[in-house]
Structure formats: C-alpha cells, structure tokens
Protein backbone atom coordinates (compact mmCIF):
# COMPACT_ATOMS: atom_id res chain seq x y z
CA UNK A 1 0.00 0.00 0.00
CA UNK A 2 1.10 3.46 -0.72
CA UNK A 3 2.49 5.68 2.05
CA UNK A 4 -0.46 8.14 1.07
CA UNK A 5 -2.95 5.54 0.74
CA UNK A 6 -2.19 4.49 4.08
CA UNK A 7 -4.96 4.49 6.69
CA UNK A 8 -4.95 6.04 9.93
CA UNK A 9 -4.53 4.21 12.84
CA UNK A 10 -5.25 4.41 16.41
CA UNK A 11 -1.66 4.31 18.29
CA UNK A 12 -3.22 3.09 21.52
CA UNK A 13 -5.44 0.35 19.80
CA UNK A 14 -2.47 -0.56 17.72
CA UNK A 15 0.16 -1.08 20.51
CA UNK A 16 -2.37 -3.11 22.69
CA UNK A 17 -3.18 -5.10 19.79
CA UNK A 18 0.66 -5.48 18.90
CA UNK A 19 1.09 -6.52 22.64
CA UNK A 20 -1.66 -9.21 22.84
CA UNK A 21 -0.16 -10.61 19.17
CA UNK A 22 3.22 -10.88 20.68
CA UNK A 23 2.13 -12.94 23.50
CA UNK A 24 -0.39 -15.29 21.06
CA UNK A 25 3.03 -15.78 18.76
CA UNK A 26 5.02 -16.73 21.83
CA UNK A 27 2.28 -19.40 22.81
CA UNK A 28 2.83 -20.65 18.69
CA UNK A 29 5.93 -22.90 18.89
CA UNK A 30 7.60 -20.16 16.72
CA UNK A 31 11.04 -17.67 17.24
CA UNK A 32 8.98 -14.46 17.85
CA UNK A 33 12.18 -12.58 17.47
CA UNK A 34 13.30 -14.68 14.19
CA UNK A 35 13.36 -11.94 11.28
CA UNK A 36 10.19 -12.76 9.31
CA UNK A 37 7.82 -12.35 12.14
CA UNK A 38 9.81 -9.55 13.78
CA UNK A 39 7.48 -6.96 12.35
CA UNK A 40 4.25 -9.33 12.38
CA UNK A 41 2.45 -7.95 15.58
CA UNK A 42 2.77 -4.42 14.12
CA UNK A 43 1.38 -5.44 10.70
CA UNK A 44 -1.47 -7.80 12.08
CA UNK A 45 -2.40 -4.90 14.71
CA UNK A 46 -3.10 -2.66 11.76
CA UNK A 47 -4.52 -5.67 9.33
CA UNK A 48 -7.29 -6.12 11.94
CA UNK A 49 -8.51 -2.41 12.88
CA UNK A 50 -8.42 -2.72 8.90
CA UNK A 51 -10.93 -5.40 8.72
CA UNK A 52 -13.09 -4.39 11.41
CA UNK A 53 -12.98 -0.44 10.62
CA UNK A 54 -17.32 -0.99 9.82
CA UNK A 55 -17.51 -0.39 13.56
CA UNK A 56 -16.61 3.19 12.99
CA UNK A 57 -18.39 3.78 9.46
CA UNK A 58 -22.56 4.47 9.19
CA UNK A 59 -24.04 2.37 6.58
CA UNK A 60 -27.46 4.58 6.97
CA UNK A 61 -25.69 7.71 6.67
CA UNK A 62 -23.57 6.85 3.56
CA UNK A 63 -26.75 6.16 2.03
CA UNK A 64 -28.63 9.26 2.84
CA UNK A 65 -25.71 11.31 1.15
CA UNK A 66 -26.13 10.28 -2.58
CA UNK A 67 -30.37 9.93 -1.92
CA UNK A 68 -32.09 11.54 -5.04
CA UNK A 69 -35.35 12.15 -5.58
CA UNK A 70 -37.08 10.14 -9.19
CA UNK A 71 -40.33 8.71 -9.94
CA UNK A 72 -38.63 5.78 -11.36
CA UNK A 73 -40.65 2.67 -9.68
CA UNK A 74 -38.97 -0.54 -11.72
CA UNK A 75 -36.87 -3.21 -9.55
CA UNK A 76 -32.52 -1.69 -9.54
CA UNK A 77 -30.01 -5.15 -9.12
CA UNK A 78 -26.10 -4.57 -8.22
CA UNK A 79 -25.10 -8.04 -8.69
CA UNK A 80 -21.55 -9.62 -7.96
CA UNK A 81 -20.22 -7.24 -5.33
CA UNK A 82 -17.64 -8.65 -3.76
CA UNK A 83 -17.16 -9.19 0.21
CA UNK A 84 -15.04 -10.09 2.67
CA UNK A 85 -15.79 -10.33 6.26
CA UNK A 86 -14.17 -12.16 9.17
CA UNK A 87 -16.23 -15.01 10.85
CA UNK A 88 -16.95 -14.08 14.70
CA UNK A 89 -16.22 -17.72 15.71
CA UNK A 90 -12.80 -17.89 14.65
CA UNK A 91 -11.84 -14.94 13.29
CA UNK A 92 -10.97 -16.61 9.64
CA UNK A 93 -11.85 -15.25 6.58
CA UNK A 94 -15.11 -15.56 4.49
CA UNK A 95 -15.41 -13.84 1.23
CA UNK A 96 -17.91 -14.23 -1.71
CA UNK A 97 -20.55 -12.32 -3.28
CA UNK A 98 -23.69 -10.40 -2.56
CA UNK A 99 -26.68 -9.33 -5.11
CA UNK A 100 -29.05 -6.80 -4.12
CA UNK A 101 -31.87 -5.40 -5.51
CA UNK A 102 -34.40 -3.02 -4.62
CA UNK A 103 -37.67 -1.18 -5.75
CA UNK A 104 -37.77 2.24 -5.05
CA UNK A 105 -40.75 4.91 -3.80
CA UNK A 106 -39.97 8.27 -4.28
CA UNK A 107 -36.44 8.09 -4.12
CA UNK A 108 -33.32 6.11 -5.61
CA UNK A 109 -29.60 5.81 -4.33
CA UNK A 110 -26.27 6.17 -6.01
CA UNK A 111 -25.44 2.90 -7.52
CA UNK A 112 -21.32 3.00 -5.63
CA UNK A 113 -23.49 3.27 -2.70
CA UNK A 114 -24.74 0.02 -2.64
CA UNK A 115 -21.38 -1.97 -2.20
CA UNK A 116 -19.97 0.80 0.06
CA UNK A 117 -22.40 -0.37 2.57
CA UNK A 118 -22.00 -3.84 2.03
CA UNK A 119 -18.19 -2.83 2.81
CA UNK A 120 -19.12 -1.19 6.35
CA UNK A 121 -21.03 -4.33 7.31
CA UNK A 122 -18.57 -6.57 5.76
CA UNK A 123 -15.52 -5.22 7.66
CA UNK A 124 -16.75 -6.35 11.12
CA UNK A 125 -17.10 -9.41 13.03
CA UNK A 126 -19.89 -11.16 11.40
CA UNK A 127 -21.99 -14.49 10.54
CA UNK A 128 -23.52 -14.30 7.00
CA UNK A 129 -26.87 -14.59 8.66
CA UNK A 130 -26.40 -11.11 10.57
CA UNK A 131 -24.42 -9.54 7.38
CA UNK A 132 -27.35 -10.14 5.46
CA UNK A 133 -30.42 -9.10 7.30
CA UNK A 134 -27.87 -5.67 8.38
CA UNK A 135 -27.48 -4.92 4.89
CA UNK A 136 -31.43 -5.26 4.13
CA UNK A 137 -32.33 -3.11 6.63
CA UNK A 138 -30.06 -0.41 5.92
CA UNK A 139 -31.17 -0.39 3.01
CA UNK A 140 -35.03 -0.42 3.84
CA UNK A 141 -34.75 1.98 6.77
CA UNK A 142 -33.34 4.62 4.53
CA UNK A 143 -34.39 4.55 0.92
CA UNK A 144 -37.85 3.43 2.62
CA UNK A 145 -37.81 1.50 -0.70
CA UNK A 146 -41.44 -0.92 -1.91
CA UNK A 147 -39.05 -3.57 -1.13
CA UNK A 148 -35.39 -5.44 -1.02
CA UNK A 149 -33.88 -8.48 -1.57
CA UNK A 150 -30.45 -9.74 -0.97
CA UNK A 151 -28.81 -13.27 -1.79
CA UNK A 152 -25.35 -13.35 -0.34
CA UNK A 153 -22.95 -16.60 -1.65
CA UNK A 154 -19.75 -17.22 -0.19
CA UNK A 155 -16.92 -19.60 0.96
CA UNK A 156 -15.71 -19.97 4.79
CA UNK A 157 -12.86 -20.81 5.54
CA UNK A 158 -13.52 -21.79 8.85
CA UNK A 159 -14.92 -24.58 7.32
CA UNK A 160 -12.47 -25.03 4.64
CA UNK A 161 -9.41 -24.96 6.93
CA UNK A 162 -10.36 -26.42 9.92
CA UNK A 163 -13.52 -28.63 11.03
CA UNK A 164 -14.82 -30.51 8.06
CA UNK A 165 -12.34 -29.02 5.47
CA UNK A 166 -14.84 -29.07 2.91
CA UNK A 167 -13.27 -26.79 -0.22
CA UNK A 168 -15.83 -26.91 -2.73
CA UNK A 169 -19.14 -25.69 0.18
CA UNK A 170 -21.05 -22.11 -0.96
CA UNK A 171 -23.11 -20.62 1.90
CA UNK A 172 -26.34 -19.06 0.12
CA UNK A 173 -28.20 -16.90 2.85
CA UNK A 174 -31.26 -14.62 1.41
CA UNK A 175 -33.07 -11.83 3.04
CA UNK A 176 -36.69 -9.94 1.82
CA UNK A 177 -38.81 -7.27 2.47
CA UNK A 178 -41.89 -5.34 0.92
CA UNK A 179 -42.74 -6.40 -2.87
CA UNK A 180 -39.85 -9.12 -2.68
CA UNK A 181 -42.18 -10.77 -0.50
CA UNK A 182 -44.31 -11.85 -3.56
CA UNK A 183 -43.60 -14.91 -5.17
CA UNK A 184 -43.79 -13.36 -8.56
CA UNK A 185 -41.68 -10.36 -7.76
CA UNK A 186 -39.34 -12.92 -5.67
CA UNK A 187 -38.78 -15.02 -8.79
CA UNK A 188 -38.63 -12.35 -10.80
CA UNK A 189 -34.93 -10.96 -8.95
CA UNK A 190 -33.63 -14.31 -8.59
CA UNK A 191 -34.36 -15.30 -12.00
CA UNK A 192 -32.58 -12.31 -12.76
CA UNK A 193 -29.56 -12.92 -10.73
CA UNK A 194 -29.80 -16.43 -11.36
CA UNK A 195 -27.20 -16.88 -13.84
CA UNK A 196 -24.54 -15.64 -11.96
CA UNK A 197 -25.31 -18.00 -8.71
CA UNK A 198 -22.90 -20.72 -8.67
C-alpha cells in the first residue's frame, strides 16, 4: 500500500493489539524474534482495525448522502459485489458475493453506494446470517424503498481450513422485504440474478 494511501490508525489500539499478538506468537511454537515475524504484531495490529474499521463507518448515513429524488418505480439489481468479512467464531476469513436489488418509492440511491455499505457491514465481526439481514435493513430503513432483496454466496474458511475441510461448500443466505415478498416479484430478482449463482 502506498504511504499516502495508508490508513490512519489508532496508536493506543495498535500497541495493545501489537502486545496481545506478541504474547499469542510466543504461545505458537515459533522464534517471535526470528526476522520474518519480527514486524508481524505491528502489521497484524493494523490488518485487523483494517478489517473491522465498519464499527466506525454508518451504513445509513452513507446512504442518505447520494439519496435523489425520481419517480422511477422498476426493480434496480447490483449483482456480484464482492465481500469479505471475518467469521466471529474464529476470526478466519469468508469472502464471496452479494446481489441486491431493490424497488424504489420516491427516491433512488447512487449505484457505488450500494457496495460501500456492504463494505461497512462486511468489515466487522460477522456471521452471514447477521451480514445479510444488516445490509437489508439499511437499506429499507433509509431509501424506505417498496421492497429489497439480498442473496449473499460465499466460501468460509472456517470450514475449509479447519472442522470438516470441505473446499468446494457455498453458503447461500437470502433476506426480503416489501414487494420481494411476492412470489412473482421474488422469482422475478432471482431469475434475474440467477445466472450468476454458482
């Protein structure tokens, strides 16, 4: 990462994360002080205020500052944004894709909107269940929208790693509200996305 492109950090947070990864690599079986994991604690410190930096960002907020008003009333997909999140229960990676779609009433959002707020709820500890349903209401508690839907797929690698060590598994969680609730309209976004579901 460029020096400019760097984020800002929290010295405090940083050196009592640093700290607490010292002591976990001295529990590891490993030469803490061996060259390659000399700066580790300092770059895993910042790695994780990185991935959990959604705890300081407003999802709601984000979208109320690209809200427009339009009359237009037809269903608006973003498919295939990418995500990546850290699983609560073991801190390891999951990462996939989320398609969202919504209907609006009065008012529509930026389209870069969308996946900026599937990044705030992304980069925190989560379960897909809980990113899913967060991301839906956001959504509906701001646009006040005739409805969403969301289908989120992705890959765990708390179960790819460890546990079963099953490589080739796809969590699919879904989430409606409003028109989505209709079969017709239902089927209607997921045929829509359906191509693109694995």
């Amino acid at each position: 990462m460029d020096q400019q492109e760097s984020p800002e950090f929290d010295s405090k947070v940083t050196q009592n994360l640093m700290n607490a990864y010292t002591q976990i690599l001295g529990q590891l079986n490993d030469d803490a002080q061996r060259e390659g994991l000399l700066k580790t604690p300092e770059r895993a410190a910042k790695a994780m205020q990185y991935l959990t930096k959604g705890y300081e960002e407003d999802g709601e907020a984000i979208l109320r500052s690209a809200m427009f008003k339009e009359s237009y009333s037809e269903m608006v997909i973003v498919k295939d944004i990418e995500l990546y999140s850290l699983c609560e229960h073991h801190l390891l990676p999951f990462f996939g894709k989320a398609h969202i779609a919504y209907i609006p009433d009065g008012y529509i959002v930026g389209l870069s909107k969308i996946p900026r707020i599937v990044e705030v709820y992304a980069r925190r500890l989560q379960v897909q269940e809980r990113l899913t349903d967060e991301i839906l209401h956001c959504i509906q508690n701001t646009l006040k929208p005739m409805g969403v839907a969301i289908v989120i797929e992705a890959q765990h690698m708390c179960m790819m790693m460890r546990g079963v060590q099953k490589q080739s598994s796809l969590t699919t969680t879904s989430a409606f509200t409003g028109a989505f609730r209709r079969v017709e309209t239902r089927t209607e976004f997921l045929n829509l996305i359906g191509n693109r579901l694995h």
